[in-house]
C-alpha atoms as a PDB file:
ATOM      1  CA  UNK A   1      15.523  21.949 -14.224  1.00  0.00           C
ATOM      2  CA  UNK A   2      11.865  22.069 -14.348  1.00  0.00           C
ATOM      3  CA  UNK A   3       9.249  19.520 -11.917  1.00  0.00           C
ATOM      4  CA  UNK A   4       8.537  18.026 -14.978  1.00  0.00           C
ATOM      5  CA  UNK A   5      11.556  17.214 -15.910  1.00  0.00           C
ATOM      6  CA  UNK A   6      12.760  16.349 -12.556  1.00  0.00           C
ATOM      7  CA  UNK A   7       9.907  13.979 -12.607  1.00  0.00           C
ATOM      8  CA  UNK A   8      10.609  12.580 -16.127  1.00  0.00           C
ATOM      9  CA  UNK A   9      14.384  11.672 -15.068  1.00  0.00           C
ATOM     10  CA  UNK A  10      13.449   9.841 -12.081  1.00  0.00           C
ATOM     11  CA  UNK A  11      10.910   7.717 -14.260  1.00  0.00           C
ATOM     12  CA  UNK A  12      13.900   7.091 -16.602  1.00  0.00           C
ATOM     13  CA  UNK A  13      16.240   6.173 -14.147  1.00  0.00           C
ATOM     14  CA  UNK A  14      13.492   3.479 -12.812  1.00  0.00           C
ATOM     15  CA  UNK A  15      13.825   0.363 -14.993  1.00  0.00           C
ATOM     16  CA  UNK A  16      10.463   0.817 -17.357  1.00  0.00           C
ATOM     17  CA  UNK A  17       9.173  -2.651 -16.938  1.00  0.00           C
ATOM     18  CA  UNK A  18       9.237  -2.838 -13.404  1.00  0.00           C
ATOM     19  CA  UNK A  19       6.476   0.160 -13.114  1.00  0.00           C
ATOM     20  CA  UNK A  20       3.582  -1.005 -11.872  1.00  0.00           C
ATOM     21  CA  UNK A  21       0.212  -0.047 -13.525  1.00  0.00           C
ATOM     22  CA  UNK A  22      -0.721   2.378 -10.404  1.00  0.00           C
ATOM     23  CA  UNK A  23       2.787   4.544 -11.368  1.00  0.00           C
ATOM     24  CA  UNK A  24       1.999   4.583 -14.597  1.00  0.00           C
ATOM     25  CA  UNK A  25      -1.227   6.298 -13.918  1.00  0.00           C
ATOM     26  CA  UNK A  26       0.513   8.549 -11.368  1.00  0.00           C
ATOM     27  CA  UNK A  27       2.982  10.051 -14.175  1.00  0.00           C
ATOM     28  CA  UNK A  28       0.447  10.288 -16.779  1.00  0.00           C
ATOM     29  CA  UNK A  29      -1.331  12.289 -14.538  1.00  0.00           C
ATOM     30  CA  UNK A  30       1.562  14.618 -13.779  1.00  0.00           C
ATOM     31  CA  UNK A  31       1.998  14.908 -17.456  1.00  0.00           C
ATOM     32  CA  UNK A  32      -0.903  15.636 -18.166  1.00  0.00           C
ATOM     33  CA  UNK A  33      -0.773  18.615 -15.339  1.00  0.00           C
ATOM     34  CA  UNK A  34       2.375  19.297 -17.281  1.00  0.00           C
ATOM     35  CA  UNK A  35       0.897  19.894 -20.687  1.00  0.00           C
ATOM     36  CA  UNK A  36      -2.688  21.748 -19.486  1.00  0.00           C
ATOM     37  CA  UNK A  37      -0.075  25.012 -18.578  1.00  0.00           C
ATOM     38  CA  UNK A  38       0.873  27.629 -20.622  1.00  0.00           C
ATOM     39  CA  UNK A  39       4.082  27.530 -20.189  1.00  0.00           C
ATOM     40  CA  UNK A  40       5.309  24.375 -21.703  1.00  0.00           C
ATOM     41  CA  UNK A  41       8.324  24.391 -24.324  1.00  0.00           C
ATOM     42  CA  UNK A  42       7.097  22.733 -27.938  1.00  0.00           C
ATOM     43  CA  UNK A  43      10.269  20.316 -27.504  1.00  0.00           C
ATOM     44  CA  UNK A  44       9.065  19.841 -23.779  1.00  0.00           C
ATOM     45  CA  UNK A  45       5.425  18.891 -24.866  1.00  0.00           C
ATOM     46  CA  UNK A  46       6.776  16.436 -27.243  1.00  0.00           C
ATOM     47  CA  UNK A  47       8.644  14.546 -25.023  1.00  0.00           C
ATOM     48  CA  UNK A  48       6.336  14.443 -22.691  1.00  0.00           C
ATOM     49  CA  UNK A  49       3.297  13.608 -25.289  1.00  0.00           C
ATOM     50  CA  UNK A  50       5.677  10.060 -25.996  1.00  0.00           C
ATOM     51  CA  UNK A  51       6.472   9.667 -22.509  1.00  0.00           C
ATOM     52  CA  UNK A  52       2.460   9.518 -22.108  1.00  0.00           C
ATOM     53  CA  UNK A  53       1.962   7.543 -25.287  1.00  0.00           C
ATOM     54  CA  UNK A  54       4.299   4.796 -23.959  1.00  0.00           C
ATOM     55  CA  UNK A  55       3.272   4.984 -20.465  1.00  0.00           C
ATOM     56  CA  UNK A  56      -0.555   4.369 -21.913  1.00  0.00           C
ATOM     57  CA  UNK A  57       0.543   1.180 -24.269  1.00  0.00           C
ATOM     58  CA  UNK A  58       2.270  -0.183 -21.296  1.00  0.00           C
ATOM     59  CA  UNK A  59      -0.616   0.075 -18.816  1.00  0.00           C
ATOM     60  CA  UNK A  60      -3.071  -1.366 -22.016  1.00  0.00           C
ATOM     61  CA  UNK A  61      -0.480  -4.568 -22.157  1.00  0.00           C
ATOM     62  CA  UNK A  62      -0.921  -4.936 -17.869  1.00  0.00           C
ATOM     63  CA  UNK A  63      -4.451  -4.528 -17.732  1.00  0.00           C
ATOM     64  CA  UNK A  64      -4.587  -7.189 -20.898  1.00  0.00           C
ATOM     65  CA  UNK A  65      -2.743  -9.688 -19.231  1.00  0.00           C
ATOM     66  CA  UNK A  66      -4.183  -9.439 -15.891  1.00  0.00           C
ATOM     67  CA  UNK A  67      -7.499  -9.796 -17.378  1.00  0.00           C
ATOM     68  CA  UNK A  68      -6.050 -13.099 -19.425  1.00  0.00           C
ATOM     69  CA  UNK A  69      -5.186 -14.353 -15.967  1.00  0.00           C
ATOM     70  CA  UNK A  70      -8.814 -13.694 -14.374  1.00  0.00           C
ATOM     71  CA  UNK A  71      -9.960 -15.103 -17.250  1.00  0.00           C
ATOM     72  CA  UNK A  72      -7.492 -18.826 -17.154  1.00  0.00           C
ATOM     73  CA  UNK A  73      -8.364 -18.542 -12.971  1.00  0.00           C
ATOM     74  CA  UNK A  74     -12.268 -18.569 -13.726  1.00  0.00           C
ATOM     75  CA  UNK A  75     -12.375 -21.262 -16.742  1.00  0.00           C
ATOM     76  CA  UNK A  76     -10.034 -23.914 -14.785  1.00  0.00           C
ATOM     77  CA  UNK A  77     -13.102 -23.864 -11.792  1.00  0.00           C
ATOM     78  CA  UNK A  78     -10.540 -22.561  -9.114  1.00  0.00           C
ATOM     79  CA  UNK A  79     -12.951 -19.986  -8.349  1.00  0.00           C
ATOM     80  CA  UNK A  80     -16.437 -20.790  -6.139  1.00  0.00           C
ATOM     81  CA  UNK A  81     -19.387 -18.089  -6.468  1.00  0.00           C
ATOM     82  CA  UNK A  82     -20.549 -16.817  -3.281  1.00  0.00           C
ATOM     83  CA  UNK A  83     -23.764 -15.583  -2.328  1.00  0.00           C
ATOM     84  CA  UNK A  84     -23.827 -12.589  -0.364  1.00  0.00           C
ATOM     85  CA  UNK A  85     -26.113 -11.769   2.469  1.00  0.00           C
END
């Protein structure tokens, strides 16, 4: 079994919602290390190529909802602007 695909099962054994944003970046980083070689399998670059796809919708959704939240923080007045020295 390849690193990749080590890597690739222990993603899939990890429940896919509880990833945080920061492992998401991590693995599509090793994929994409993955796919720049030469030696990568057609069936192997597919798999990873949807493994990448999904990690990249799921980090989109995070980053969306996290910036909803900044935004609902900022428009209820919780938040005080500070002047810096």
């Amino acid at each position: 079994m390849s690193k990749s695909q080590e890597a690739q099962r222990e993603f899939a054994d990890k429940d896919d919602a509880a990833l945080s944003l920061e492992e998401r970046l991590r693995r599509l980083e090793e994929i994409l290390l993955r796919l720049e070689q030469d030696d990568v399998a057609l069936e192997e670059s597919l798999g990873l190529f949807e493994e990448g796809v999904g990690h990249v919708r799921d980090a989109e959704r995070i980053l969306a909802q996290t910036e909803l939240r900044v935004e609902e923080l900022l428009s209820k007045g919780d938040v005080q602007d500070m002047e810096l020295d």
